[in-house]
PDB file of N, CA and C in Angstrom:
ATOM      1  N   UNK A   1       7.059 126.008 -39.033  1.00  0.00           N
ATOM      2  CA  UNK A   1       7.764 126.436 -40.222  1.00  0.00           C
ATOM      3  C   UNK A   1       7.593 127.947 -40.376  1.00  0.00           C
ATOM      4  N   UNK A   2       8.813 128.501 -40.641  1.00  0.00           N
ATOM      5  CA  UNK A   2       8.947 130.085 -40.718  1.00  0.00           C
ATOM      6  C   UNK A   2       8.371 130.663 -42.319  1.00  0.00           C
ATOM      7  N   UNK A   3       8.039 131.628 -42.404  1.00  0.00           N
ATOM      8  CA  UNK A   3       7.012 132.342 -43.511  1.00  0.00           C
ATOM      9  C   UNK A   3       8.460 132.573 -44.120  1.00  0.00           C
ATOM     10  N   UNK A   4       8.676 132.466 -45.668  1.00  0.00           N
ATOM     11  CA  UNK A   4       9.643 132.789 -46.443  1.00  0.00           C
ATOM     12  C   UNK A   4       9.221 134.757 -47.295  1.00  0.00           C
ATOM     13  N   UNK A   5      10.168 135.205 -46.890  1.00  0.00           N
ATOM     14  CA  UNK A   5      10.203 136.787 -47.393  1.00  0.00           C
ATOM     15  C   UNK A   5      11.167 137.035 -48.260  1.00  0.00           C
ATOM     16  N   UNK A   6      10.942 137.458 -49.741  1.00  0.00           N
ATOM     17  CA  UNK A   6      11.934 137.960 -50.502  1.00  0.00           C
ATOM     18  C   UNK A   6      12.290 139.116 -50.539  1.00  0.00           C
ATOM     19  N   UNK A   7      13.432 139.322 -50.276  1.00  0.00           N
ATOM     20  CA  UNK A   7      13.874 140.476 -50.248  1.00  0.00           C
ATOM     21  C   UNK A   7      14.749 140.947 -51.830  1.00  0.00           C
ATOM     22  N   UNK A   8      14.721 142.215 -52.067  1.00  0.00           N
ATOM     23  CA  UNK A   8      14.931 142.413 -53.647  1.00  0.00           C
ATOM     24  C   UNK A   8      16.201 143.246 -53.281  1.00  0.00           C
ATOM     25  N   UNK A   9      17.538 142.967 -53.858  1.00  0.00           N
ATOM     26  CA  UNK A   9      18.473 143.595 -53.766  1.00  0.00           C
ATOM     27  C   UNK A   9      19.350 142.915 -52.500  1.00  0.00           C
ATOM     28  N   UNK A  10      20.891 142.711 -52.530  1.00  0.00           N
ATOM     29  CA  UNK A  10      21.604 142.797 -50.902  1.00  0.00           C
ATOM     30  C   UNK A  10      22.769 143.620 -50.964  1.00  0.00           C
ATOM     31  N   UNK A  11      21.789 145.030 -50.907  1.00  0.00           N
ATOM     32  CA  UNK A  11      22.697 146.664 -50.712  1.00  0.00           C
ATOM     33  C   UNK A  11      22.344 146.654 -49.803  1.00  0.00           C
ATOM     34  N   UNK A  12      22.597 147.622 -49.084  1.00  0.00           N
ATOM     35  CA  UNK A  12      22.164 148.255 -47.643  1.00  0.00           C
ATOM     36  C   UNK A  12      20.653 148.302 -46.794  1.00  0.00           C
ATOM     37  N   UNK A  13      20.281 148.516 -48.123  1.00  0.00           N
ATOM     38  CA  UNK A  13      18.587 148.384 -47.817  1.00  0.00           C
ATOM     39  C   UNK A  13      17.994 146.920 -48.165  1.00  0.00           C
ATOM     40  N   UNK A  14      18.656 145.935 -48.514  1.00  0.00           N
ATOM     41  CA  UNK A  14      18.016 145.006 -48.721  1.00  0.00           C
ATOM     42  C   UNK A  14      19.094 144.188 -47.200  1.00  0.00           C
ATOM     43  N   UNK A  15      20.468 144.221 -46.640  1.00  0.00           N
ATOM     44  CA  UNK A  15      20.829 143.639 -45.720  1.00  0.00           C
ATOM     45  C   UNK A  15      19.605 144.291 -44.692  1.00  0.00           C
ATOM     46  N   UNK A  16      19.468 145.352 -44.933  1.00  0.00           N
ATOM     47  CA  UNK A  16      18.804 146.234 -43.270  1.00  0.00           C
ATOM     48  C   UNK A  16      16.786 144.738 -43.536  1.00  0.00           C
ATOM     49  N   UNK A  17      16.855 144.740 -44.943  1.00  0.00           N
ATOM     50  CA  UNK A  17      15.639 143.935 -44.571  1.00  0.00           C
ATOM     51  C   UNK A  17      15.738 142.604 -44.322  1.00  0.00           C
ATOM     52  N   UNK A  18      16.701 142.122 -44.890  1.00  0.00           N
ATOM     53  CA  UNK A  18      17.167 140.768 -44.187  1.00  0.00           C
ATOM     54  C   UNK A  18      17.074 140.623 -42.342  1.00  0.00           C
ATOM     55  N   UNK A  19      18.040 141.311 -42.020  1.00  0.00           N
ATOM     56  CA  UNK A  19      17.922 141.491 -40.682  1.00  0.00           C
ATOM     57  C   UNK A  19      17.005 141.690 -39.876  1.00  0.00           C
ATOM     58  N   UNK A  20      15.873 142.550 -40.232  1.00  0.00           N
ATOM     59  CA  UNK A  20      14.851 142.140 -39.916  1.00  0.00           C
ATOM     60  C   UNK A  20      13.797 141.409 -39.943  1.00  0.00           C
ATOM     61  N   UNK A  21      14.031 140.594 -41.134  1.00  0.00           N
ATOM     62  CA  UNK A  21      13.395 139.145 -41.200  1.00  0.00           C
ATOM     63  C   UNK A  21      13.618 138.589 -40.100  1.00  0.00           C
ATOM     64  N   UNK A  22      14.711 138.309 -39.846  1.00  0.00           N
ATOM     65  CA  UNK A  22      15.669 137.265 -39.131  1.00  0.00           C
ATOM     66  C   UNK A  22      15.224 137.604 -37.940  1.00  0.00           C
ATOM     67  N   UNK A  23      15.256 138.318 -37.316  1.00  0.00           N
ATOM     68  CA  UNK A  23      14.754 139.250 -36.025  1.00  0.00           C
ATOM     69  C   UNK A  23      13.259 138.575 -35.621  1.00  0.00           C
ATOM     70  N   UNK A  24      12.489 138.988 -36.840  1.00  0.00           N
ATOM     71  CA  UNK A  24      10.997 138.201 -36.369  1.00  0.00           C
ATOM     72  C   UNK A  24      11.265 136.863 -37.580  1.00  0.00           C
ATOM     73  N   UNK A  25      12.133 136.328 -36.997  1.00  0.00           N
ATOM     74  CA  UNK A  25      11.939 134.721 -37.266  1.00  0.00           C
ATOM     75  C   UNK A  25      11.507 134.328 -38.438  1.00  0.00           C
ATOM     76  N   UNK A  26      11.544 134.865 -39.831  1.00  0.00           N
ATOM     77  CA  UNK A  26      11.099 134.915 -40.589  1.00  0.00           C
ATOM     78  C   UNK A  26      12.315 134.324 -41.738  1.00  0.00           C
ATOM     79  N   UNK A  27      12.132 133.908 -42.709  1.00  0.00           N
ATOM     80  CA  UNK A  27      12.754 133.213 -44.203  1.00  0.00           C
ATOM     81  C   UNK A  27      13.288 134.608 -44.946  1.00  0.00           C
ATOM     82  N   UNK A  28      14.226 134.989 -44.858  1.00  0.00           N
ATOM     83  CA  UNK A  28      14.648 135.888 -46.239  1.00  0.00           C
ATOM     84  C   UNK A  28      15.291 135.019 -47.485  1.00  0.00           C
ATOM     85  N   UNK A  29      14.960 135.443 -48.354  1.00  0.00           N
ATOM     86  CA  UNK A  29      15.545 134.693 -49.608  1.00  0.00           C
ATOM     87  C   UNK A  29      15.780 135.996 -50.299  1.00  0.00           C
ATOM     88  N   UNK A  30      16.833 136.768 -51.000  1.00  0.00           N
ATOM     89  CA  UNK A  30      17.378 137.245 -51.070  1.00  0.00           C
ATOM     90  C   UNK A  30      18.382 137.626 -52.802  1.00  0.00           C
ATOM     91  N   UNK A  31      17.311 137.650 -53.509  1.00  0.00           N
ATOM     92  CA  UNK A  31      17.340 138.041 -55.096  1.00  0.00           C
ATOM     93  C   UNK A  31      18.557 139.011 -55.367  1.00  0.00           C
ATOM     94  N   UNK A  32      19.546 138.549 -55.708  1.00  0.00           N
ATOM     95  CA  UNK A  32      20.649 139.874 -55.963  1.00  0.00           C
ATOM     96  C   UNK A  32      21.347 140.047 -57.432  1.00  0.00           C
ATOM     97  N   UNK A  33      21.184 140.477 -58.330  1.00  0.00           N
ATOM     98  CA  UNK A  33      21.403 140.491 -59.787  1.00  0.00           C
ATOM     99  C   UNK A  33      23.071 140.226 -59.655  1.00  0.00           C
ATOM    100  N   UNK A  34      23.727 140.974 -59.264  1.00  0.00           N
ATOM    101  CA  UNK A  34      25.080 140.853 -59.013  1.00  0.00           C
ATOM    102  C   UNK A  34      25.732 139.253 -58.437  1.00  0.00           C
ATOM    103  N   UNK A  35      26.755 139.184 -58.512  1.00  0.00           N
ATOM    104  CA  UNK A  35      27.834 138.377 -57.527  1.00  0.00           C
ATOM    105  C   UNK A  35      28.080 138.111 -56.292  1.00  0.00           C
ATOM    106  N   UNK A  36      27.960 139.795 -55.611  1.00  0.00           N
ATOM    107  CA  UNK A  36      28.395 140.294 -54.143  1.00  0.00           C
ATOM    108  C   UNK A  36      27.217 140.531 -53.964  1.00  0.00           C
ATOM    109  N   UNK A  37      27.356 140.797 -52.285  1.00  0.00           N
ATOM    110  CA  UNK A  37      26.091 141.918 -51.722  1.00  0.00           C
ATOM    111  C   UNK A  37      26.657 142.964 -51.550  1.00  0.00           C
ATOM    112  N   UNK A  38      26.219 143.457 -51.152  1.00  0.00           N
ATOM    113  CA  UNK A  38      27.021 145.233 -50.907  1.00  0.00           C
ATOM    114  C   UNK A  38      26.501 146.524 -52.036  1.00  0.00           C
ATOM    115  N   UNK A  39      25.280 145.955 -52.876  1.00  0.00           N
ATOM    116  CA  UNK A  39      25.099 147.149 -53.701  1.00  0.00           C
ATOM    117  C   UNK A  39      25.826 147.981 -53.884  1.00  0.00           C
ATOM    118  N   UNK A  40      25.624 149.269 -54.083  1.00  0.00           N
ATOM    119  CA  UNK A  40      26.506 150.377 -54.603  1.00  0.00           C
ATOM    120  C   UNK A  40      27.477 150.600 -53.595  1.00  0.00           C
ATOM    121  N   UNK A  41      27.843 149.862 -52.704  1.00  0.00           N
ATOM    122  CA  UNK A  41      29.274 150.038 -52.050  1.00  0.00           C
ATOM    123  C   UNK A  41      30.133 148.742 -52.552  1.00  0.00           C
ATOM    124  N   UNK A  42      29.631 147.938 -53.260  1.00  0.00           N
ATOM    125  CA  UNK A  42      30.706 146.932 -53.482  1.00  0.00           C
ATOM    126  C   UNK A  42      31.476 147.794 -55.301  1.00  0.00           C
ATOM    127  N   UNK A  43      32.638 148.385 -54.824  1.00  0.00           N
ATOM    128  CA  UNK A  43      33.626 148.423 -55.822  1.00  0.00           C
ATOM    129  C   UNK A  43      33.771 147.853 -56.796  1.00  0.00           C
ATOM    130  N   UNK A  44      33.792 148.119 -58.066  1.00  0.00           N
ATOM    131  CA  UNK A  44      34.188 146.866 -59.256  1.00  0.00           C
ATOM    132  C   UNK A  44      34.536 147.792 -60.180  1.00  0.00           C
ATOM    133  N   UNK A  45      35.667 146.994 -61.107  1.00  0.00           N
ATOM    134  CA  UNK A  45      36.344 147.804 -62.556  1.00  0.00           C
ATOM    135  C   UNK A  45      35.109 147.383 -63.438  1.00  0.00           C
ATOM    136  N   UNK A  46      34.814 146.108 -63.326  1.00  0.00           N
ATOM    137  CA  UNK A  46      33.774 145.218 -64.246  1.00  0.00           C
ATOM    138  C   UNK A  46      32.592 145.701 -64.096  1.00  0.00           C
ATOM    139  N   UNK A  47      31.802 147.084 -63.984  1.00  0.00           N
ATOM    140  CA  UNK A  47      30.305 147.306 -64.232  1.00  0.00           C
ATOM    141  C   UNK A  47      29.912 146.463 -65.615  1.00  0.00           C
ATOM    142  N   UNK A  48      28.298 146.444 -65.235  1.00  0.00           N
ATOM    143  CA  UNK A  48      27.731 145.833 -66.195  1.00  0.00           C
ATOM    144  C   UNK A  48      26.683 146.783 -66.583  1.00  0.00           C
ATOM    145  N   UNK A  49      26.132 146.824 -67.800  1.00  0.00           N
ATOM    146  CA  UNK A  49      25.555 147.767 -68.444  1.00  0.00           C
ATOM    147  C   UNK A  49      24.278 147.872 -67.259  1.00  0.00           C
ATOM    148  N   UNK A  50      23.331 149.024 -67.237  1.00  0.00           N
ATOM    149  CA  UNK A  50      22.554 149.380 -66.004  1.00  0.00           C
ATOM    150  C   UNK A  50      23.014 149.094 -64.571  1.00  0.00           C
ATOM    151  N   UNK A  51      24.143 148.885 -64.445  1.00  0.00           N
ATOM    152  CA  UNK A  51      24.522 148.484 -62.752  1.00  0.00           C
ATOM    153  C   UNK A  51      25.347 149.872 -62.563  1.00  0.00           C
ATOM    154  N   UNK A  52      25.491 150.224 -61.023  1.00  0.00           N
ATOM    155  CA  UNK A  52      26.071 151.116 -60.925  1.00  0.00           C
ATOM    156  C   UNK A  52      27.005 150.720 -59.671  1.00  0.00           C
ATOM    157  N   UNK A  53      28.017 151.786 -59.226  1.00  0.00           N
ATOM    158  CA  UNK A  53      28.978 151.170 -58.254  1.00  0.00           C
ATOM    159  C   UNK A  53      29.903 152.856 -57.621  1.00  0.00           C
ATOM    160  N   UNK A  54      30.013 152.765 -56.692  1.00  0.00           N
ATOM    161  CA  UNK A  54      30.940 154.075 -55.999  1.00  0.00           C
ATOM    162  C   UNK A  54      32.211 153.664 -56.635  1.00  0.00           C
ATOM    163  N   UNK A  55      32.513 155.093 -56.925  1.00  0.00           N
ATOM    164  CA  UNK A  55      33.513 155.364 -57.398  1.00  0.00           C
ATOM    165  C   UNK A  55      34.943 154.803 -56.529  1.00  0.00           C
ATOM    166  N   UNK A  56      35.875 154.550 -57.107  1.00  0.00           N
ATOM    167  CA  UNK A  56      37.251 153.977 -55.965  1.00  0.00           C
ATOM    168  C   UNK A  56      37.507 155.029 -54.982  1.00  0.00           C
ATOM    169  N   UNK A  57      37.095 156.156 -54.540  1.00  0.00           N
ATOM    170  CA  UNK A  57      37.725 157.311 -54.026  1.00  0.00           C
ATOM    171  C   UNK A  57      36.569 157.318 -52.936  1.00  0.00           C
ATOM    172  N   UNK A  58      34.801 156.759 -53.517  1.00  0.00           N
ATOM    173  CA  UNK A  58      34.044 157.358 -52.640  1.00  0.00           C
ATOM    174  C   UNK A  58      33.932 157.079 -51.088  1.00  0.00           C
ATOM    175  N   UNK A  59      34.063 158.190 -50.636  1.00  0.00           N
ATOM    176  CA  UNK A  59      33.708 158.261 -48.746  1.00  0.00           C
ATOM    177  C   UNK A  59      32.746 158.285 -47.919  1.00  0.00           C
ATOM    178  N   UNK A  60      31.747 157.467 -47.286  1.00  0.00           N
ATOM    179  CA  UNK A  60      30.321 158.020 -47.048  1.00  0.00           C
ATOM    180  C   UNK A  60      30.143 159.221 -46.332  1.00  0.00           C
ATOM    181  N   UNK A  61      28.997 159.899 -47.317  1.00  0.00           N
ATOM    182  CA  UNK A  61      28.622 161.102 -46.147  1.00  0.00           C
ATOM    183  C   UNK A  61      27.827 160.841 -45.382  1.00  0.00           C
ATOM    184  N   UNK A  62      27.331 159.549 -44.582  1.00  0.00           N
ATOM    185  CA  UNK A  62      27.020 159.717 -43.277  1.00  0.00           C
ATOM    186  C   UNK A  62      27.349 159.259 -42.033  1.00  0.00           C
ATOM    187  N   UNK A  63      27.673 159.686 -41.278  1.00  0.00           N
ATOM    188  CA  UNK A  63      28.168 159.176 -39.940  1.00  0.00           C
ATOM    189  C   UNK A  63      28.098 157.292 -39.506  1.00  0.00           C
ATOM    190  N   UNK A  64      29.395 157.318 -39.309  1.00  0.00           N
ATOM    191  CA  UNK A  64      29.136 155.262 -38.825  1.00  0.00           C
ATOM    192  C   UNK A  64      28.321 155.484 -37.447  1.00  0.00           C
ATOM    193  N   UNK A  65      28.159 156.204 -36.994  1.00  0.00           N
ATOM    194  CA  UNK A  65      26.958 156.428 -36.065  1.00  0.00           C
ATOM    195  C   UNK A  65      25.435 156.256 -36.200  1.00  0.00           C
ATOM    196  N   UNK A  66      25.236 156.942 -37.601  1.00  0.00           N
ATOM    197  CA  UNK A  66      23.978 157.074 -38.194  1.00  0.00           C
ATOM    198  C   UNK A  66      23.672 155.792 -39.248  1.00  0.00           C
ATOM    199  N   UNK A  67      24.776 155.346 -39.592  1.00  0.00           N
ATOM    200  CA  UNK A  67      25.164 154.020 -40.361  1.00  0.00           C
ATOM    201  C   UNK A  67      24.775 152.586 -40.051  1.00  0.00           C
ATOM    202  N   UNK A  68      25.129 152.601 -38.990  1.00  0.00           N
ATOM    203  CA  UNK A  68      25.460 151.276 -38.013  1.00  0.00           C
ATOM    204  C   UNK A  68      24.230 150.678 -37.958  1.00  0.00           C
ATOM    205  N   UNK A  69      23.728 149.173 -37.686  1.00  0.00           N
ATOM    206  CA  UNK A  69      23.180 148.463 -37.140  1.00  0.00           C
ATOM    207  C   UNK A  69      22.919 149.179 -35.405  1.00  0.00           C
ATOM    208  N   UNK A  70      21.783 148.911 -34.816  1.00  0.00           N
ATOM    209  CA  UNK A  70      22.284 149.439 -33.204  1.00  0.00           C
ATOM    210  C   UNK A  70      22.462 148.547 -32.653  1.00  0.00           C
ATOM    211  N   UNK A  71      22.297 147.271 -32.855  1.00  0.00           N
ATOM    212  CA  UNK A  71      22.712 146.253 -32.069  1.00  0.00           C
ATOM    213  C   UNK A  71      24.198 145.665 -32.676  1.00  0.00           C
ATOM    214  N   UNK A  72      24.546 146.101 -33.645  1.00  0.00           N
ATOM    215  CA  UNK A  72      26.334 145.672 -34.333  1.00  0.00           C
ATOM    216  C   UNK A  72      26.600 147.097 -34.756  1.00  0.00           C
ATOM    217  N   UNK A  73      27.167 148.087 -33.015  1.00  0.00           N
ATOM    218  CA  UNK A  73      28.010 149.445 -33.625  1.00  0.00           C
ATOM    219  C   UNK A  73      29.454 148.885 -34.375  1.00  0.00           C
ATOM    220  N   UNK A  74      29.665 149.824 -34.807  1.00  0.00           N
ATOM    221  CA  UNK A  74      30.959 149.837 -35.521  1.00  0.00           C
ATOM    222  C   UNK A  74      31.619 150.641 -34.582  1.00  0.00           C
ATOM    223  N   UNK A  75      33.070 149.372 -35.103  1.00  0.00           N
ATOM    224  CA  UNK A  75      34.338 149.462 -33.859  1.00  0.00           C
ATOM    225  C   UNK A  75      34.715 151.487 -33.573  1.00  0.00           C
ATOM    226  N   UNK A  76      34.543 151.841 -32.451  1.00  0.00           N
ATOM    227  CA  UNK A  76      35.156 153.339 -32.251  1.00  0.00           C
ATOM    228  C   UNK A  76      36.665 153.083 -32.931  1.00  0.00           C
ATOM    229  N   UNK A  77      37.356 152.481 -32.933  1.00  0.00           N
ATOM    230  CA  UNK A  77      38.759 152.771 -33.491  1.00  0.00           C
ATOM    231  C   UNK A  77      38.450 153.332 -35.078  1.00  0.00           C
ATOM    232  N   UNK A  78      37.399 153.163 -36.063  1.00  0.00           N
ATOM    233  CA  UNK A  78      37.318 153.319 -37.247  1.00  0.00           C
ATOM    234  C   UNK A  78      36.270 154.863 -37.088  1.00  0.00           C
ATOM    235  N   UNK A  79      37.030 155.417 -38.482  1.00  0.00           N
ATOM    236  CA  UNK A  79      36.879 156.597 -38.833  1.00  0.00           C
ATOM    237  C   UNK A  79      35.084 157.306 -39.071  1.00  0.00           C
ATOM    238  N   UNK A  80      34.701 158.211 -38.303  1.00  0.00           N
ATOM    239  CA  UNK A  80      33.318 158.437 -38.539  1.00  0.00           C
ATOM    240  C   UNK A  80      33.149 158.092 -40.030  1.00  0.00           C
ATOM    241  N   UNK A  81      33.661 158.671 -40.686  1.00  0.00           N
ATOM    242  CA  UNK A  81      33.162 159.032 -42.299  1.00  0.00           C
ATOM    243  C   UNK A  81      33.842 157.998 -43.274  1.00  0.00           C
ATOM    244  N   UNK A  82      33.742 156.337 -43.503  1.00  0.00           N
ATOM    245  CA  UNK A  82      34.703 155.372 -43.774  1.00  0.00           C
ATOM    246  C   UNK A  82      34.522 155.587 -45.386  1.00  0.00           C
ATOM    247  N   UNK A  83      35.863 155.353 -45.934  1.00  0.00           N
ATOM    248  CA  UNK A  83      35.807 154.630 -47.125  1.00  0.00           C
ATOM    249  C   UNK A  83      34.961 153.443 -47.353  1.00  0.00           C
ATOM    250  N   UNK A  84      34.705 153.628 -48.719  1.00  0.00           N
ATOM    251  CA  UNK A  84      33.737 152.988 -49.499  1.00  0.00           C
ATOM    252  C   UNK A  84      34.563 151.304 -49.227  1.00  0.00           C
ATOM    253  N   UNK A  85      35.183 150.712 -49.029  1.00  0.00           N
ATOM    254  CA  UNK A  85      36.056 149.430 -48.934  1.00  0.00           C
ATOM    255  C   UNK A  85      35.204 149.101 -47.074  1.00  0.00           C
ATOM    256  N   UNK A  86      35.479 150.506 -46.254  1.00  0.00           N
ATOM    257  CA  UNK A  86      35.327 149.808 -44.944  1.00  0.00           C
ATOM    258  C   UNK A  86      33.611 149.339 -45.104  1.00  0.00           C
ATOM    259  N   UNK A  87      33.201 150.273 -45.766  1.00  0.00           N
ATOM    260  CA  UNK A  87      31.653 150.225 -46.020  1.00  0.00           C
ATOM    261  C   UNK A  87      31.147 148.682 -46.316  1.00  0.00           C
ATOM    262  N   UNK A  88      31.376 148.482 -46.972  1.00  0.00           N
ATOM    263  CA  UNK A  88      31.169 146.859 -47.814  1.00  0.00           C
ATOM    264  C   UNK A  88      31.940 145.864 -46.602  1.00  0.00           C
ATOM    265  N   UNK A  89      33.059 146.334 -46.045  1.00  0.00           N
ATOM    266  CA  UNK A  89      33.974 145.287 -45.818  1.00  0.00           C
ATOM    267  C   UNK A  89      32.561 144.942 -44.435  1.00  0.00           C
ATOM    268  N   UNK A  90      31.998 146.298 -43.421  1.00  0.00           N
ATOM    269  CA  UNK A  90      31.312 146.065 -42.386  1.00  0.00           C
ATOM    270  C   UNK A  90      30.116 145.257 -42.946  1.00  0.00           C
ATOM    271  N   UNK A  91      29.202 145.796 -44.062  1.00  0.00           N
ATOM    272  CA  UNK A  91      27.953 144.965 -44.219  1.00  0.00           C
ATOM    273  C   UNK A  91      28.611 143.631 -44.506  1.00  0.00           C
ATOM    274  N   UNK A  92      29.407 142.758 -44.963  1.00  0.00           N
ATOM    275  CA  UNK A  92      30.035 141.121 -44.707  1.00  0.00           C
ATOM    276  C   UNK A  92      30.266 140.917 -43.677  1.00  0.00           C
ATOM    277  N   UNK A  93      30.642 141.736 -42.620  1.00  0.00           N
ATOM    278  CA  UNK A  93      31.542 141.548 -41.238  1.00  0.00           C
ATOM    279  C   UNK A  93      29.923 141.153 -40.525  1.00  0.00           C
ATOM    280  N   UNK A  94      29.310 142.254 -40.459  1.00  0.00           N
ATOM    281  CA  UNK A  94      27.598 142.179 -39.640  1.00  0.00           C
ATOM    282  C   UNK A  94      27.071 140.960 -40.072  1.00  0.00           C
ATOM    283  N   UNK A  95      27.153 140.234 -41.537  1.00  0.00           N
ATOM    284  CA  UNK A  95      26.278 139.073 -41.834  1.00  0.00           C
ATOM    285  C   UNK A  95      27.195 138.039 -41.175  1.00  0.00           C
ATOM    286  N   UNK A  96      28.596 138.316 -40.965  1.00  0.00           N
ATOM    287  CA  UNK A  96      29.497 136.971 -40.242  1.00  0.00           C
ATOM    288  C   UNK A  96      28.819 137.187 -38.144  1.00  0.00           C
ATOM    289  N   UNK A  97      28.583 138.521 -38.183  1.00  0.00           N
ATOM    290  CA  UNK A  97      28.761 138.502 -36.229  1.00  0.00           C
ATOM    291  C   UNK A  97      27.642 137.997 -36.143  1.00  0.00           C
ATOM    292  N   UNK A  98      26.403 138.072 -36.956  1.00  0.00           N
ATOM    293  CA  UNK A  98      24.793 137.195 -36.938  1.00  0.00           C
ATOM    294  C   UNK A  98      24.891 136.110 -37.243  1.00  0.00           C
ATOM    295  N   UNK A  99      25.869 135.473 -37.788  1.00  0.00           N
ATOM    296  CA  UNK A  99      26.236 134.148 -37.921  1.00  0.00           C
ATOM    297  C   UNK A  99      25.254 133.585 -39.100  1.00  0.00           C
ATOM    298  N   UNK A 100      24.741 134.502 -39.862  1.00  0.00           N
ATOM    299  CA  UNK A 100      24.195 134.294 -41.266  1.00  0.00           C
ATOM    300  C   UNK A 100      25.622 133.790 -42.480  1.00  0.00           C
ATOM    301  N   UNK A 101      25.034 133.169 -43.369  1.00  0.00           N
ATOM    302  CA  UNK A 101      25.175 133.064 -44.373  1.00  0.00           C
ATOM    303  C   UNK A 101      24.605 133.021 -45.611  1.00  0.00           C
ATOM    304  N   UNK A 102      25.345 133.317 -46.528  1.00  0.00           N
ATOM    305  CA  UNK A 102      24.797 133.591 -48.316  1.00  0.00           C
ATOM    306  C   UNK A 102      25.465 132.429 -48.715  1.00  0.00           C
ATOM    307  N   UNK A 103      24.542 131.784 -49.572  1.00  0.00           N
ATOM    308  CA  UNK A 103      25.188 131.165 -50.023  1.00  0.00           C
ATOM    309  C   UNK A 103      24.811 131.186 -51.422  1.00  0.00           C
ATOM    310  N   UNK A 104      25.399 130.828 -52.773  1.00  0.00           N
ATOM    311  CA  UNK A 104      24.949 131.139 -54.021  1.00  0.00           C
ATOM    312  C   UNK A 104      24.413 129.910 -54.625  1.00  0.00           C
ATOM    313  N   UNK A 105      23.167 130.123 -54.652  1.00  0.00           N
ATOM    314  CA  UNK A 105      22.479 128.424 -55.361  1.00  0.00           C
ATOM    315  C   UNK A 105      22.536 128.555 -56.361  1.00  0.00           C
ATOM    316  N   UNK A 106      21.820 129.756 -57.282  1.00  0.00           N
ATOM    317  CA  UNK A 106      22.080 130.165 -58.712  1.00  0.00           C
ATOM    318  C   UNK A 106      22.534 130.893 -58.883  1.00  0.00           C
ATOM    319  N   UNK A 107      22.781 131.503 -59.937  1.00  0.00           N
ATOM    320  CA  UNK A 107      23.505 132.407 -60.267  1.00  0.00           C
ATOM    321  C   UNK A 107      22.952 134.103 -60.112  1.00  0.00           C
ATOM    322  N   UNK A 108      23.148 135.100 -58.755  1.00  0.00           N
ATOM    323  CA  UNK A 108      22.229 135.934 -58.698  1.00  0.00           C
ATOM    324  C   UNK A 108      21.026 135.558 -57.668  1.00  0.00           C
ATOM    325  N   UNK A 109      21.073 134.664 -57.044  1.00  0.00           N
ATOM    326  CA  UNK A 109      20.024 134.567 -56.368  1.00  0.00           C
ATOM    327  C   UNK A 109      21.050 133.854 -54.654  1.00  0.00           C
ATOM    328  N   UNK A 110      21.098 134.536 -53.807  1.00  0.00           N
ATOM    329  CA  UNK A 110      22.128 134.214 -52.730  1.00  0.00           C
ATOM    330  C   UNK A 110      20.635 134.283 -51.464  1.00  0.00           C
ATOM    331  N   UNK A 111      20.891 133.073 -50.803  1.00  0.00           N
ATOM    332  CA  UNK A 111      19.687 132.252 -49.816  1.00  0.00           C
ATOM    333  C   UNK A 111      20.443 132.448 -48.585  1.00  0.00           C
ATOM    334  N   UNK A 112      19.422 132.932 -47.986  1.00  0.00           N
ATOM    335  CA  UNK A 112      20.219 133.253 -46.528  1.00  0.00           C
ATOM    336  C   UNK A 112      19.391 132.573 -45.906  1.00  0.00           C
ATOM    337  N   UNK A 113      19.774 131.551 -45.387  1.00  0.00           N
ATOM    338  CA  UNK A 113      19.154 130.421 -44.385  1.00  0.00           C
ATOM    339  C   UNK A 113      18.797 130.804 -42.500  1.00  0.00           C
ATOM    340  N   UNK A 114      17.416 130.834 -42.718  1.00  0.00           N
ATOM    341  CA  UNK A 114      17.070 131.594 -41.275  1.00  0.00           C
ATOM    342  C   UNK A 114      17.230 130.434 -39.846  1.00  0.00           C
ATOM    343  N   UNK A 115      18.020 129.239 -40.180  1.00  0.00           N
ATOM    344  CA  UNK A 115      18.276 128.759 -39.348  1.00  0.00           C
ATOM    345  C   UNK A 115      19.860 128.918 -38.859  1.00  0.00           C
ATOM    346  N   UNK A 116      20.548 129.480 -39.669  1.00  0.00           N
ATOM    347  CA  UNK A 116      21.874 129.842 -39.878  1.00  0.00           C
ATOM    348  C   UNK A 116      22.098 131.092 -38.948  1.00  0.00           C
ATOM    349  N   UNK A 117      20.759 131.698 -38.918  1.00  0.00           N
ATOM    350  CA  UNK A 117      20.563 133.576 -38.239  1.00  0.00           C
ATOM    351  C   UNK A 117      20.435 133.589 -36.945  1.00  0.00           C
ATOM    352  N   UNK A 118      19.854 132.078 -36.707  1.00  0.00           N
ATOM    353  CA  UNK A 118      19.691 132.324 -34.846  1.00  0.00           C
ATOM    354  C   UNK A 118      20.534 131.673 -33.800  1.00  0.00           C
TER     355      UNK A 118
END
């Protein structure tokens, strides 16, 4: 039986710790106040009081080079510097090519099943 790890948040820094759960064989469970994962790249008209969200316009300033997973680069056809949409759209795309899933048990709390990861 695999050691269960909570991970706090599923923004960028909480997918990057998922993934490495998963990597060393490990349980992420995966606390997310929100709906989505994608932290401050998931878009919304609907903020909620203390939540925050990129603006509809925002572009990342850092390279999909410097961005990327190294084992899931992002496709060369897409733009070094992506909109905030490709941003979010890749961290869902990376949890589909690992063959993970979220699934929502409660409300805010999305379980990523480490038998689902390997």
């Amino acid at each position: 039986m695999s050691k269960r790890v909570a991970v706090i948040g599923g923004g960028c820094s909480g997918l990057a710790a998922i993934k490495c759960c998963v990597d060393e064989r490990l349980e992420p469970v995966c606390f997310e106040r929100t709906d989505e994962v994608g932290g401050l790249w998931h878009y919304t008209d609907n903020v909620r009081n203390g939540q925050a969200c990129v603006m509809r316009s925002t572009v990342i300033n850092t390279s999909k080079e410097m961005t990327c997973f190294s084992d899931y680069p992002i496709p060369k056809e897409l733009p070094s510097y992506m909109h905030n949409l490709r941003c979010y759209s890749i961290s869902r795309t990376t949890l589909s090519i690992s063959s993970c899933t979220i699934t929502s048990s409660t409300k805010h709390r999305h379980v990523i099943p480490v038998s689902d990861c390997m």
